[in-house]
Protein backbone atom coordinates (compact mmCIF):
# COMPACT_ATOMS: atom_id res chain seq x y z
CA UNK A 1 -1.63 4.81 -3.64
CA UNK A 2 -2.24 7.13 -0.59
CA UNK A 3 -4.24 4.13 0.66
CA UNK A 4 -1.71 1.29 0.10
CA UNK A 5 0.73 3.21 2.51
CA UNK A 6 -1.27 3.91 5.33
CA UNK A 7 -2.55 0.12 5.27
CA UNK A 8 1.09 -0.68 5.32
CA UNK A 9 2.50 1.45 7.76
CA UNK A 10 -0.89 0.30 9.61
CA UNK A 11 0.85 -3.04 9.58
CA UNK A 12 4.40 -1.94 10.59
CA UNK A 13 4.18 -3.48 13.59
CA UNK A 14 3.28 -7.31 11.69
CA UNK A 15 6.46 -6.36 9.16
CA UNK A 16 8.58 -6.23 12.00
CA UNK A 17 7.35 -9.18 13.48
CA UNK A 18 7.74 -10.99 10.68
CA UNK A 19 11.69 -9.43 9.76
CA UNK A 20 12.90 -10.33 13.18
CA UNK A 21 14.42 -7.71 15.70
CA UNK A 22 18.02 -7.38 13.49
CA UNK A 23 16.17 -7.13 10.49
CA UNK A 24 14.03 -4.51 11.48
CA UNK A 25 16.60 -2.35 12.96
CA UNK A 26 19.23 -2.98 10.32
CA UNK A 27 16.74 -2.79 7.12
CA UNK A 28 13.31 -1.42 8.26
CA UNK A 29 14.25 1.61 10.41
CA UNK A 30 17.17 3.00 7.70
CA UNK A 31 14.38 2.78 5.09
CA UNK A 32 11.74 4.70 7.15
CA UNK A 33 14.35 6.78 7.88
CA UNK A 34 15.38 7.13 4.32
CA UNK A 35 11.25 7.66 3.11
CA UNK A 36 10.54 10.77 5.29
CA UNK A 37 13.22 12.62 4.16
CA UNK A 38 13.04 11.65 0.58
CA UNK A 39 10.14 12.68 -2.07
CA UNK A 40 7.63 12.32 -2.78
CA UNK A 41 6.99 10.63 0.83
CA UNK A 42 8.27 13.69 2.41
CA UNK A 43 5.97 16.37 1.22
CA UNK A 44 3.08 13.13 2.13
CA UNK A 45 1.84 14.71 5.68
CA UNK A 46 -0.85 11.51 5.76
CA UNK A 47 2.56 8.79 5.29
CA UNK A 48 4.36 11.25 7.86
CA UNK A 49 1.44 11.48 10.22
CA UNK A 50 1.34 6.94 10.24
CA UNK A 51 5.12 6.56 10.27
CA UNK A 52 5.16 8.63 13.37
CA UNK A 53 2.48 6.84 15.20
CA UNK A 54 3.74 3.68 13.92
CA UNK A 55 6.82 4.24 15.44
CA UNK A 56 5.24 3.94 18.68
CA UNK A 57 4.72 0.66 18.62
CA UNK A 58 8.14 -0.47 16.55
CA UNK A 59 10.93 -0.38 20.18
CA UNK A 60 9.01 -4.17 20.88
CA UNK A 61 10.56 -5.21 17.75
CA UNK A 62 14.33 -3.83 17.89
CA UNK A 63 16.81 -5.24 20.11
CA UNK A 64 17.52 -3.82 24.02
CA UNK A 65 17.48 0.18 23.34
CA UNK A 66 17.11 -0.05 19.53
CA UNK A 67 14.10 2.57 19.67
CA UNK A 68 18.08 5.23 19.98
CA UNK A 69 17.83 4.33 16.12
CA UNK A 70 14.03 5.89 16.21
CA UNK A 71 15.48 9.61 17.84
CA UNK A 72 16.64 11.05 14.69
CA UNK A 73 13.77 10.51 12.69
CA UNK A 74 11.09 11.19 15.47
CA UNK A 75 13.12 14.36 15.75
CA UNK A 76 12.59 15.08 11.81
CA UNK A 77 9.22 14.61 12.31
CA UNK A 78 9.05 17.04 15.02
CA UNK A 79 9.91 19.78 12.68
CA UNK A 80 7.37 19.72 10.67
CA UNK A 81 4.92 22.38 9.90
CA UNK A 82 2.13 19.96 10.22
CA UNK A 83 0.81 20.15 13.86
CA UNK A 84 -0.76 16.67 13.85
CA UNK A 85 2.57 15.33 13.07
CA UNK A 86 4.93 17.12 15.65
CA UNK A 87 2.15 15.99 17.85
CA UNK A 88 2.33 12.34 16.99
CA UNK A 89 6.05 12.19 16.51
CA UNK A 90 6.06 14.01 20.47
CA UNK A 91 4.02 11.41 21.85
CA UNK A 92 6.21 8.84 20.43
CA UNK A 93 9.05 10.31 21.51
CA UNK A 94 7.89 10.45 25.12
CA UNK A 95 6.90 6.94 25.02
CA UNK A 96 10.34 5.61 23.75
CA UNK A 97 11.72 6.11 27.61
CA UNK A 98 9.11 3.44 28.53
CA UNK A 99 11.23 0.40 26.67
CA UNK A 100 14.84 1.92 27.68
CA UNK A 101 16.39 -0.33 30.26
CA UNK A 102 17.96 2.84 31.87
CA UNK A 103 15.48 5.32 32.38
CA UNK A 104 18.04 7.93 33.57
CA UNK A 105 19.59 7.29 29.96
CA UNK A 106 16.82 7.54 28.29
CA UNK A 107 15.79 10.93 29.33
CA UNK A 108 19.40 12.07 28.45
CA UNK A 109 19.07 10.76 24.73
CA UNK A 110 15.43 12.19 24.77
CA UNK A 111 15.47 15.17 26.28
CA UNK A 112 18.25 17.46 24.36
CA UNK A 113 15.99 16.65 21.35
């Protein structure tokens, strides 16, 4: 079971791909969202450890600043006790400023959190 979600959060990138940029932030990100505050997937520090890094790679598949949708639950995963994940949910984070079209923005929707 463990396995089954960390080979499909592995392929988050292909499931967005394949839902189309409206799709993905309309249906994909809101159920993410949903799964990492929800149990069991929120005591699950393996599924919160993937959705983080997954996240990384998701703003290419979200309309023009889309990854704003990503903040809140980057920020969730930022505050919690496992250090691997506030790491990996950090380095997302920081990335996210790389596909904002204003960088100045960015750093304001970024930085507060």
């Amino acid at each position: 079971d463990c396995c089954e979600r960390r080979k499909i959060l592995g392929r988050m990138t292909l499931i967005a791909g394949a839902m189309g940029k409206d799709d993905t932030a309309g249906k994909l990100v809101p159920f993410l969202t949903e799964c990492i505050t929800t149990e069991p997937y929120d005591k699950d520090d393996e599924f919160l450890y993937y959705v983080a890094k997954g996240y990384r790679e998701l703003p290419d598949h979200l309309p023009p600043n889309g990854w704003q949708a990503l903040v809140p639950s980057l920020e969730s995963l930022g505050n919690q006790d496992e250090t691997l994940i506030r790491e990996e949910a950090v380095k997302t984070l920081a990335s996210m400023t790389e596909h904002a079209s204003d960088k100045v923005g960015a750093v304001d929707v970024v930085l507060p959190v």
